[in-house]
Structures are given as C-alpha cells and as structure tokens.
PDB file of N, CA and C in Angstrom:
ATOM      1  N   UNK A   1      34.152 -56.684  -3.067  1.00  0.00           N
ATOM      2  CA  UNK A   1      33.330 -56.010  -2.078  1.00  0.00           C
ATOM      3  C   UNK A   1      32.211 -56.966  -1.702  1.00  0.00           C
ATOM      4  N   UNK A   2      31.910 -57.274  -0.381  1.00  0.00           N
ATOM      5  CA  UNK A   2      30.979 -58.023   0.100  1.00  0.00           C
ATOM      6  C   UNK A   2      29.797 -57.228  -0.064  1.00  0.00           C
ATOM      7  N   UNK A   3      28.392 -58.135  -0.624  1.00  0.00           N
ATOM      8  CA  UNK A   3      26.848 -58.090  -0.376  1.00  0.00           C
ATOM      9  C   UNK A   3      26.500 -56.623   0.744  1.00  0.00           C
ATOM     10  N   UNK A   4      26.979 -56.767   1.893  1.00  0.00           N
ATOM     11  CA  UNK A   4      26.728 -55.403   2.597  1.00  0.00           C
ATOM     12  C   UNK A   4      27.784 -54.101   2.523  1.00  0.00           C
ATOM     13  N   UNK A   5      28.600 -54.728   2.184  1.00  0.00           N
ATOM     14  CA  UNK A   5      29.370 -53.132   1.451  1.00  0.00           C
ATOM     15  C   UNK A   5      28.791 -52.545   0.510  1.00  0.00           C
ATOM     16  N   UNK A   6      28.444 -53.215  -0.513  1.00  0.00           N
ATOM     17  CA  UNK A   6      27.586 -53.003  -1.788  1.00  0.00           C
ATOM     18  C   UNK A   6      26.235 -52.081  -1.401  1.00  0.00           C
ATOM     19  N   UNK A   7      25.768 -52.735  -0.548  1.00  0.00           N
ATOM     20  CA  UNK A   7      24.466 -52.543  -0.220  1.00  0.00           C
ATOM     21  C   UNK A   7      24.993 -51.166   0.477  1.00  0.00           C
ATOM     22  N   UNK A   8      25.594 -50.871   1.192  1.00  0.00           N
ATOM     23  CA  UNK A   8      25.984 -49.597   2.198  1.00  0.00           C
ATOM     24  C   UNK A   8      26.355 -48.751   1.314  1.00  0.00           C
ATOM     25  N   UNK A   9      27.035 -48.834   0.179  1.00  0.00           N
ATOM     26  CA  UNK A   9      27.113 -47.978  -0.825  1.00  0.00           C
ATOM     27  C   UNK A   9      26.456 -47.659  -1.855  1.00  0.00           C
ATOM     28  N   UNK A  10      25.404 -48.649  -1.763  1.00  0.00           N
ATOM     29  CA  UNK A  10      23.984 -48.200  -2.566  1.00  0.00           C
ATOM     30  C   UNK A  10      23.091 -47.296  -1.911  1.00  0.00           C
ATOM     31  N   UNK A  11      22.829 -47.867  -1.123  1.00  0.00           N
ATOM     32  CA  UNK A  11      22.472 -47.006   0.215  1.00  0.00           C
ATOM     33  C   UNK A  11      22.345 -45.429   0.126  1.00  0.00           C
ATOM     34  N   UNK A  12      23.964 -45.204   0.505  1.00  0.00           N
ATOM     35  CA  UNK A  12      24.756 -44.114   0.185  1.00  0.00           C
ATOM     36  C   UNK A  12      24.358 -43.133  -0.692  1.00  0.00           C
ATOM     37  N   UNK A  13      24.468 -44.161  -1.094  1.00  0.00           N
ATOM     38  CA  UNK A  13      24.242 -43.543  -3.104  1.00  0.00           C
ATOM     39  C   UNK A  13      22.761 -42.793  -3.272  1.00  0.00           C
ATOM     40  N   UNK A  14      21.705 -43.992  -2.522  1.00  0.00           N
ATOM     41  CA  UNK A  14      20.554 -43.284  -2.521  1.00  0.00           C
ATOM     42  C   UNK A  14      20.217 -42.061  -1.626  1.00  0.00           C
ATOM     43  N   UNK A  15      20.678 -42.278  -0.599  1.00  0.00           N
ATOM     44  CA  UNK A  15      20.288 -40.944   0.663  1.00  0.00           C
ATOM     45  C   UNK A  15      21.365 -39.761  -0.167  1.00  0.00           C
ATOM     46  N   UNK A  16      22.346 -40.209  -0.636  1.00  0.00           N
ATOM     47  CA  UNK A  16      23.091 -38.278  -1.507  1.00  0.00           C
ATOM     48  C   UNK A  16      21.987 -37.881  -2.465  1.00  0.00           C
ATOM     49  N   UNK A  17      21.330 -38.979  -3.358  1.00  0.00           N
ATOM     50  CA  UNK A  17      20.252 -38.420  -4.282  1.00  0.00           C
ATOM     51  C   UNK A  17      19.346 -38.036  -4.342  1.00  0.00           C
ATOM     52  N   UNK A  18      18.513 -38.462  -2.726  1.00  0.00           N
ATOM     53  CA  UNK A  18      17.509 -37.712  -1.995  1.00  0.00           C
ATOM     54  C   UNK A  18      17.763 -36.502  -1.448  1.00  0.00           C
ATOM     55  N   UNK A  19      18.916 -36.195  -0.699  1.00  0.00           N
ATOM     56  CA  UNK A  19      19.760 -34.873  -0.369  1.00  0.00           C
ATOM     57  C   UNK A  19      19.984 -34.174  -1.405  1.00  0.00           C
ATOM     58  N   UNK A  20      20.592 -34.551  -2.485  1.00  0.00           N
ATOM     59  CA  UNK A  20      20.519 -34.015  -3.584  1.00  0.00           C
ATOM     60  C   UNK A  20      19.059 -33.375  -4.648  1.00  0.00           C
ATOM     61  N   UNK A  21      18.293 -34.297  -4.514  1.00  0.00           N
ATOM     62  CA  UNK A  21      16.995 -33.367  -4.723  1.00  0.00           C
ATOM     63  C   UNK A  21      16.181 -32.694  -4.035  1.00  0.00           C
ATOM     64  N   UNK A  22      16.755 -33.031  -2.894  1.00  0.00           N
ATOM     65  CA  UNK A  22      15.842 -32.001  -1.717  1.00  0.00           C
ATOM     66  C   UNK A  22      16.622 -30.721  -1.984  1.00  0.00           C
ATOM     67  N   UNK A  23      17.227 -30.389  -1.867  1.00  0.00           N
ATOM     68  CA  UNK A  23      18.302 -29.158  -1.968  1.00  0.00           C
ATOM     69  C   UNK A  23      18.255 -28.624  -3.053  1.00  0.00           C
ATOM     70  N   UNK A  24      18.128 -29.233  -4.134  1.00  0.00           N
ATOM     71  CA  UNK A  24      17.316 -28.779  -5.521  1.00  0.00           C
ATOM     72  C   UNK A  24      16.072 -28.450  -5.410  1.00  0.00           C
ATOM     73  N   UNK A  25      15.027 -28.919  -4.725  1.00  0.00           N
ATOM     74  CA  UNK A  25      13.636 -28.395  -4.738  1.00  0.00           C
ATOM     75  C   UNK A  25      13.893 -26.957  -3.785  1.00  0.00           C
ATOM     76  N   UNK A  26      14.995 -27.344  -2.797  1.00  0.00           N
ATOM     77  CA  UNK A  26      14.684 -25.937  -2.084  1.00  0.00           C
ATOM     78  C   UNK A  26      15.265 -24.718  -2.505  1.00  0.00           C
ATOM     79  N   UNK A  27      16.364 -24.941  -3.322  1.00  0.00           N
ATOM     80  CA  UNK A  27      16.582 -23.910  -4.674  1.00  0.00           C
ATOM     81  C   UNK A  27      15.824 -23.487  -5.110  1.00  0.00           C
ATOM     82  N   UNK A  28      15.103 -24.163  -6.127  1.00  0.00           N
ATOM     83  CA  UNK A  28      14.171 -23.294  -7.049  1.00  0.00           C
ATOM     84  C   UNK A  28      13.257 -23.158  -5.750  1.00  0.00           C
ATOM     85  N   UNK A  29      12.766 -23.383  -4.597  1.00  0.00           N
ATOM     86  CA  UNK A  29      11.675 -22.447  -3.535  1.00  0.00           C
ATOM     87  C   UNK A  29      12.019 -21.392  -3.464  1.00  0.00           C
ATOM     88  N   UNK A  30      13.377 -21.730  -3.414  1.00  0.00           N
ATOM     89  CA  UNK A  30      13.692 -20.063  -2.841  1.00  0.00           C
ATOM     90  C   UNK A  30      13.907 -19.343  -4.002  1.00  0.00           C
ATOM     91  N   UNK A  31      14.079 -19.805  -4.934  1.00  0.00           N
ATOM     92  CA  UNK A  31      13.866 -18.749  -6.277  1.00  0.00           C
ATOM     93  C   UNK A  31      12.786 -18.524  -6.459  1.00  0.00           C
ATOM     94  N   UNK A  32      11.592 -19.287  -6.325  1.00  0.00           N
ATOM     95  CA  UNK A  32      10.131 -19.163  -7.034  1.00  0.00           C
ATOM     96  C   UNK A  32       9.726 -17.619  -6.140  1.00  0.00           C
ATOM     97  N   UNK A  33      10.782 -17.711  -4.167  1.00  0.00           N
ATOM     98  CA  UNK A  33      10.279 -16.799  -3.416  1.00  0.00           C
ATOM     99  C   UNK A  33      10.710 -15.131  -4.034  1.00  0.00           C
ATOM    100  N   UNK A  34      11.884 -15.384  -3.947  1.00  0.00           N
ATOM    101  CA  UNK A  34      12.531 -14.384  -4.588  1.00  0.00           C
ATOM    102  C   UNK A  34      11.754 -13.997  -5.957  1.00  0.00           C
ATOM    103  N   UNK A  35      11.457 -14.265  -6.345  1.00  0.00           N
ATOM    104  CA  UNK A  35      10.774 -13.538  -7.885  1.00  0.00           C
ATOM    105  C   UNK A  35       9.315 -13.516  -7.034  1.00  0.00           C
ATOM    106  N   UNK A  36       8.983 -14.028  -6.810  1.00  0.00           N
ATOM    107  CA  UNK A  36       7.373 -13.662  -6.135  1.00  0.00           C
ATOM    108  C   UNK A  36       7.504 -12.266  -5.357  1.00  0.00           C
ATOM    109  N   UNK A  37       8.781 -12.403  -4.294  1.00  0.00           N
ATOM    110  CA  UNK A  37       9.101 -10.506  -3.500  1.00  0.00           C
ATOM    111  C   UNK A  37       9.239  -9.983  -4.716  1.00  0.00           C
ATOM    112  N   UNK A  38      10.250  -9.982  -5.738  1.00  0.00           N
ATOM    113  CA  UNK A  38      10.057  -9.447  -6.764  1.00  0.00           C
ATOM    114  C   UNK A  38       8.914  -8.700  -6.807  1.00  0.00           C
ATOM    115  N   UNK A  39       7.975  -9.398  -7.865  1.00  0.00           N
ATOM    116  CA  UNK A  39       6.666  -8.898  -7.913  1.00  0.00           C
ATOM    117  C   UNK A  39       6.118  -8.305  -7.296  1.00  0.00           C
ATOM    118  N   UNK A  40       6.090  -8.931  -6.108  1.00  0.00           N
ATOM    119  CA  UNK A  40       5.168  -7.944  -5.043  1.00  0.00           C
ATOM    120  C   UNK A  40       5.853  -6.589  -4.762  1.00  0.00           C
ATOM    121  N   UNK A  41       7.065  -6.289  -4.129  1.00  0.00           N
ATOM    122  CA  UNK A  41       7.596  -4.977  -4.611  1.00  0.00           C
ATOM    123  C   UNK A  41       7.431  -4.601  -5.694  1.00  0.00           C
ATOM    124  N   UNK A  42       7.212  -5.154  -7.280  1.00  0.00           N
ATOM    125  CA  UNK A  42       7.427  -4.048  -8.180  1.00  0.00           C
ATOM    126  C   UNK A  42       5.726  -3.310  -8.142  1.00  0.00           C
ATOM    127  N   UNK A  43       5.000  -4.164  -7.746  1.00  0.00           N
ATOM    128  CA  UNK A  43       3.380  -3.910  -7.578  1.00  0.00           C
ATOM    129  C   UNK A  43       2.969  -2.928  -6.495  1.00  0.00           C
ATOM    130  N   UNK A  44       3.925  -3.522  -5.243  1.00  0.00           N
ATOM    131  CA  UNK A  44       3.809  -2.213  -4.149  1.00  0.00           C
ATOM    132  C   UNK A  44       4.118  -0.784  -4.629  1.00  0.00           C
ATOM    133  N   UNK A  45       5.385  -0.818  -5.582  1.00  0.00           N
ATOM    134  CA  UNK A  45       6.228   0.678  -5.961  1.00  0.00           C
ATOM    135  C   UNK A  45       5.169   0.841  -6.615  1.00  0.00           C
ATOM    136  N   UNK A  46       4.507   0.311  -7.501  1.00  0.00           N
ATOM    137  CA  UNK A  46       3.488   1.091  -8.832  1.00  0.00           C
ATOM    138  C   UNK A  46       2.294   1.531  -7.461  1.00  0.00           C
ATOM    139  N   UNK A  47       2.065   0.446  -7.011  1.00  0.00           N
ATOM    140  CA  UNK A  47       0.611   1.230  -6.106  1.00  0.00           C
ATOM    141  C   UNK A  47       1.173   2.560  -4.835  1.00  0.00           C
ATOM    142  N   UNK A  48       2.013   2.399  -4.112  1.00  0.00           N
ATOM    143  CA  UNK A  48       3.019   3.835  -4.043  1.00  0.00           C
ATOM    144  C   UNK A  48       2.914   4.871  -4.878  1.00  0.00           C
ATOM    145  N   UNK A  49       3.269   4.837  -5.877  1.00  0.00           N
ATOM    146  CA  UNK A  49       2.904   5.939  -7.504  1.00  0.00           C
ATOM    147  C   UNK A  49       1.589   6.692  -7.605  1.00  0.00           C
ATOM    148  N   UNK A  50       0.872   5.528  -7.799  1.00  0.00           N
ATOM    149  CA  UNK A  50      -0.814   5.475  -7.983  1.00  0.00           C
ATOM    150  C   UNK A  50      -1.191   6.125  -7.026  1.00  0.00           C
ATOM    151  N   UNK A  51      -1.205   5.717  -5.533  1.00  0.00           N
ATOM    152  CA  UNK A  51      -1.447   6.686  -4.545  1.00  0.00           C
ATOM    153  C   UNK A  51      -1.288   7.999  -4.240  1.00  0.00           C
ATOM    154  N   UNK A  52       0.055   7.678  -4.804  1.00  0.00           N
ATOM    155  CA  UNK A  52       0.620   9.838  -4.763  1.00  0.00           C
ATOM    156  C   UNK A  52       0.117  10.184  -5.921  1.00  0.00           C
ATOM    157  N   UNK A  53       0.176   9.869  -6.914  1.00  0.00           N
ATOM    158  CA  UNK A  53      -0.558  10.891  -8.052  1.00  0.00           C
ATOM    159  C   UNK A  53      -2.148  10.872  -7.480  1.00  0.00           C
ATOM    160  N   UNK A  54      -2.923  10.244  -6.649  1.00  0.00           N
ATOM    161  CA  UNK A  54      -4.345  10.137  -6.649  1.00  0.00           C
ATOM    162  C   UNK A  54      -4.449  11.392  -5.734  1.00  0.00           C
ATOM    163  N   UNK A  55      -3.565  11.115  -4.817  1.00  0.00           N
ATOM    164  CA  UNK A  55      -3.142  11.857  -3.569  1.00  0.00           C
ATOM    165  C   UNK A  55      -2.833  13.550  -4.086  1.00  0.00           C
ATOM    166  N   UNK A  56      -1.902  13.439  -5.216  1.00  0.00           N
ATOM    167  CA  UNK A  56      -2.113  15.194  -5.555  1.00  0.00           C
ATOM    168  C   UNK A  56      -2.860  15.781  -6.651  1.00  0.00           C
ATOM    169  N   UNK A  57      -4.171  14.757  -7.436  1.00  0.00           N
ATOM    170  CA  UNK A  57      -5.180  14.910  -7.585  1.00  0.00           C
ATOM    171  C   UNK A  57      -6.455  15.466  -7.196  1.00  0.00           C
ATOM    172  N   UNK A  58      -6.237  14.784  -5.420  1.00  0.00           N
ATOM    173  CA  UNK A  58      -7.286  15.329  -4.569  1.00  0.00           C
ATOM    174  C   UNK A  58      -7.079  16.560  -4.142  1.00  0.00           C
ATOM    175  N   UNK A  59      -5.973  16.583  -3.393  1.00  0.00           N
ATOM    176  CA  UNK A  59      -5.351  17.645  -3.491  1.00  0.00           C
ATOM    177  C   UNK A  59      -5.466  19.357  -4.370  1.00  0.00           C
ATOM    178  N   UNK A  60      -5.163  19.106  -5.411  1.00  0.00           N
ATOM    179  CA  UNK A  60      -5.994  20.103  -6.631  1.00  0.00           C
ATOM    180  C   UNK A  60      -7.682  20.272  -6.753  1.00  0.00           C
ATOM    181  N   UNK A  61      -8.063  18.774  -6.949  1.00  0.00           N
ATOM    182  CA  UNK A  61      -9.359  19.232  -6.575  1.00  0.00           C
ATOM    183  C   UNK A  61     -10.073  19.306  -5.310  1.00  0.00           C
ATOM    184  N   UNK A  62      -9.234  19.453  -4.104  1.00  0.00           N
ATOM    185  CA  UNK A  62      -9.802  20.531  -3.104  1.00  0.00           C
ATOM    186  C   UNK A  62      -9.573  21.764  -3.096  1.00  0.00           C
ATOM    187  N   UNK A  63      -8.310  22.224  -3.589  1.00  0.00           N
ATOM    188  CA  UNK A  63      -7.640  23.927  -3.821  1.00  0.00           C
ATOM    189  C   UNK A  63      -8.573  24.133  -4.949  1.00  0.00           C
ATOM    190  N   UNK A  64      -9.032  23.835  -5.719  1.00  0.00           N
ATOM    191  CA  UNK A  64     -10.250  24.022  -6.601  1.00  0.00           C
ATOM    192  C   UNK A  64     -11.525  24.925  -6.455  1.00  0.00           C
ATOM    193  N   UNK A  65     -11.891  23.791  -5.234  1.00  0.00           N
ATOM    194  CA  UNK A  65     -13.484  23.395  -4.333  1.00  0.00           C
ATOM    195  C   UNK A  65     -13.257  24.938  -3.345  1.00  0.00           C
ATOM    196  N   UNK A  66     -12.075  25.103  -2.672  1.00  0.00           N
ATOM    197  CA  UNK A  66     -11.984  25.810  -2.007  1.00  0.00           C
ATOM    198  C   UNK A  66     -11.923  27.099  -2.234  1.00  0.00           C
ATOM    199  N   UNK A  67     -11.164  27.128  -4.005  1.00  0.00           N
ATOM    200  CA  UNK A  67     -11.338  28.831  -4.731  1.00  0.00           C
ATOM    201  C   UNK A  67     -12.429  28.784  -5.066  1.00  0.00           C
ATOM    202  N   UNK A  68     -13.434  28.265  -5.168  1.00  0.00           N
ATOM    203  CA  UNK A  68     -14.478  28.035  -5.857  1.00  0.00           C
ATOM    204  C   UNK A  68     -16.064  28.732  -4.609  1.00  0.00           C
ATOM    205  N   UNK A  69     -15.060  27.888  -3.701  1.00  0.00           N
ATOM    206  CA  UNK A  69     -15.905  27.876  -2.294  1.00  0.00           C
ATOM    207  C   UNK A  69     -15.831  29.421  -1.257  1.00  0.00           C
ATOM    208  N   UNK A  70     -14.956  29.856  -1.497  1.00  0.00           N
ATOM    209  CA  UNK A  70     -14.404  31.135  -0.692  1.00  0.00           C
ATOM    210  C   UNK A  70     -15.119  32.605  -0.617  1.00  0.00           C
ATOM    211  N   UNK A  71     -16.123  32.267  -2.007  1.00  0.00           N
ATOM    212  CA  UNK A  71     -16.968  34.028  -1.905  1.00  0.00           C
ATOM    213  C   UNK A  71     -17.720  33.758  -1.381  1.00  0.00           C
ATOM    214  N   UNK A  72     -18.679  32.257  -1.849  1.00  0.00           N
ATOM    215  CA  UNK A  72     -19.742  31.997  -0.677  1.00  0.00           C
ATOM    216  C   UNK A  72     -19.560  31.837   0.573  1.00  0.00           C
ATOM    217  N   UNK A  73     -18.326  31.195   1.082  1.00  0.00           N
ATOM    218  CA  UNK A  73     -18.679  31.358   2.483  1.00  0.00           C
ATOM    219  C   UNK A  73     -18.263  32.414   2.971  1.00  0.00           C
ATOM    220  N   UNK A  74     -17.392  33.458   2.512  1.00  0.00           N
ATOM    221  CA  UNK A  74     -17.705  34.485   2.706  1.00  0.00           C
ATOM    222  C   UNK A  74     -18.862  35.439   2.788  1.00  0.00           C
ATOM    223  N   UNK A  75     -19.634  35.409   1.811  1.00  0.00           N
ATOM    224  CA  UNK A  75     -20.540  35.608   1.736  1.00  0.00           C
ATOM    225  C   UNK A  75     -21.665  35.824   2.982  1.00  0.00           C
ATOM    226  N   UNK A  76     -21.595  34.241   3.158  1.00  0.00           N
ATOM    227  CA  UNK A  76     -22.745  33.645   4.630  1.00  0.00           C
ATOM    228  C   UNK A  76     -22.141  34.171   5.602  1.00  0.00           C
ATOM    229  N   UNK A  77     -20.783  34.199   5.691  1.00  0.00           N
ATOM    230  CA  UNK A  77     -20.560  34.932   6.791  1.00  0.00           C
ATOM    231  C   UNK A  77     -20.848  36.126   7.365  1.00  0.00           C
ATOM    232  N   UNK A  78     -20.731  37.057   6.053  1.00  0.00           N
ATOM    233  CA  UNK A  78     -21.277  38.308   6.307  1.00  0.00           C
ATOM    234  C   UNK A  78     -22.408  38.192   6.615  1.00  0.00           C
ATOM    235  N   UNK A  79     -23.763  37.847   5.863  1.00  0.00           N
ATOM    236  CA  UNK A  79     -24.847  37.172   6.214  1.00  0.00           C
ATOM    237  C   UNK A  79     -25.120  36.739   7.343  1.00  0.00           C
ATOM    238  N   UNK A  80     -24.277  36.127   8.162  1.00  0.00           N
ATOM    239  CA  UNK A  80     -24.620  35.460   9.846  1.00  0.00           C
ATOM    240  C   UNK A  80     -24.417  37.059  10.751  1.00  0.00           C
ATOM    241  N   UNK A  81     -22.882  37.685   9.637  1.00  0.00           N
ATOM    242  CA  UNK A  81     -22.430  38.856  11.231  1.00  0.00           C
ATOM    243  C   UNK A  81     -23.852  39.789  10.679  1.00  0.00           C
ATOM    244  N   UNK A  82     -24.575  40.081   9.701  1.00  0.00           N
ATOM    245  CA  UNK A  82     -25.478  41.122  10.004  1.00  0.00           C
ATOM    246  C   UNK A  82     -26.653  40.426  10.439  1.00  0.00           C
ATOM    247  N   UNK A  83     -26.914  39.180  10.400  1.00  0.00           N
ATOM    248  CA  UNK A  83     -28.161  38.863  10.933  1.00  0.00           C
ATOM    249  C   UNK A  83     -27.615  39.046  12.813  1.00  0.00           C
ATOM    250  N   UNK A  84     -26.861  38.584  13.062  1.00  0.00           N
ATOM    251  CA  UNK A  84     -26.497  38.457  14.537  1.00  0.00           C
ATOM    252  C   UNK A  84     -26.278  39.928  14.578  1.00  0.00           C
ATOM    253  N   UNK A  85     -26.119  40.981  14.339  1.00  0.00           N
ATOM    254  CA  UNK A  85     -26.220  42.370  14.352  1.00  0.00           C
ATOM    255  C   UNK A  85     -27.313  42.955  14.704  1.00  0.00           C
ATOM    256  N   UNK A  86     -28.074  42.532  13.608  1.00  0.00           N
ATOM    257  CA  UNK A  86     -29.426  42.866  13.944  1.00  0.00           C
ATOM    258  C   UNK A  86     -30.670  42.281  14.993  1.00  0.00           C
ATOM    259  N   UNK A  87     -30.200  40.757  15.356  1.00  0.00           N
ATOM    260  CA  UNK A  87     -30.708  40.190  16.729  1.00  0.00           C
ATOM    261  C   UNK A  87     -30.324  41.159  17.661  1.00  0.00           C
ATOM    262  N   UNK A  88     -29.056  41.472  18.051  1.00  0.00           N
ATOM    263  CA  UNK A  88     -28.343  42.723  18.797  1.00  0.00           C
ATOM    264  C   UNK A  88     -28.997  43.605  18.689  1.00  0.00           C
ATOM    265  N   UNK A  89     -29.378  44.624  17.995  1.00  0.00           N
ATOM    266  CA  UNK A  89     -29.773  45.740  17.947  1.00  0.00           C
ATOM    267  C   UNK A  89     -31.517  45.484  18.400  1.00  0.00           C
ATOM    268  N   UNK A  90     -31.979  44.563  17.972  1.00  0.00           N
ATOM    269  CA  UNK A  90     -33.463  44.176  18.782  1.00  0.00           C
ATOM    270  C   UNK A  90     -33.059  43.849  20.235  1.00  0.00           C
ATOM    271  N   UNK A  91     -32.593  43.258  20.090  1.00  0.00           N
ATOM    272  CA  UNK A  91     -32.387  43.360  21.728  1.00  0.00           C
ATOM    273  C   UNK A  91     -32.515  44.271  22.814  1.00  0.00           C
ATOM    274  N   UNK A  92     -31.258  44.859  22.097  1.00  0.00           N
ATOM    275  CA  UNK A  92     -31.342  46.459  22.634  1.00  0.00           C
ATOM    276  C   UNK A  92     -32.076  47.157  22.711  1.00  0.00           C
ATOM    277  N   UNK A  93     -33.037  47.074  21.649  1.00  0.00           N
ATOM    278  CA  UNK A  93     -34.418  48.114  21.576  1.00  0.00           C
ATOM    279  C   UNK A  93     -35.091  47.817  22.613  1.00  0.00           C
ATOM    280  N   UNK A  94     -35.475  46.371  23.098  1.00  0.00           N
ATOM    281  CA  UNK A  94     -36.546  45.836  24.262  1.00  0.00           C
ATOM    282  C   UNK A  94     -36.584  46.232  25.438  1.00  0.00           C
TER     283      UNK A  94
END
C-alpha cells in the first residue's frame, strides 16, 4: 500500500473515531435527557398530589368556616331586615 493509501486509511480510521464518539456523547445526552424528564415528571406527579391534597384541605377548612359562619350571618341578617324595618316604619310615621 502506497504512503497515501495509508494515509487515506488512517484518515478514515480517524474521522469513524470521531463519528464514533460523537454518537457516543450523543447517547448518553440523550440519556442524561431522558432521566432528567424522568425526574421532572416524577416531581411534577408528587407536586400534582400535594396540590390536590392542599386543595381538599382548603376545601374542609372552608365547609368548616362556613358551618361555623352560618348563625352569624344569619344572625346580621336578621339584624339588617329589622333595622331596615324599622327605618320603614319611621318613615312612615313622618
């Protein structure tokens, strides 16, 4: 084999081994990506979770707030219809 055959097949030799590790680095990229979505989905599903349980937390403690809340504003209400009753009935008197 002549000096530039040699050389053309060294050559060769080198640009497959550069191709060859490029294609290897972009393997494991795309693995490093893939396990990174990984993660991030398994982190999204838990914060998904977290949200709905916070979510029917609040939930309870507004049905809470609201049994809690219901004689008084009942209450004021009655309170507003006899005060506004009795503005009415002055009225009327004048």
């Amino acid at each position: 084999m002549s000096f530039f055959g040699l050389m053309t097949v060294k050559a060769h030799e080198a640009a497959m081994a550069v191709f060859i590790s490029d294609r290897a680095k972009a393997m494991v990229d795309a693995q490093q990506e893939r396990e990174t979505a990984g993660r991030l989905l398994g982190k999204n599903v838990a914060l998904r979770s977290e949200v709905a349980a916070l979510t029917a937390e609040l939930a309870t403690l507004k049905a809470e707030r609201d049994r809690r809340l219901a004689p008084l504003i009942a209450a004021n209400a009655e309170r507003a219809a006899a005060s506004a009753a009795k503005r009415a009935g002055k009225k009327e008197a004048v």
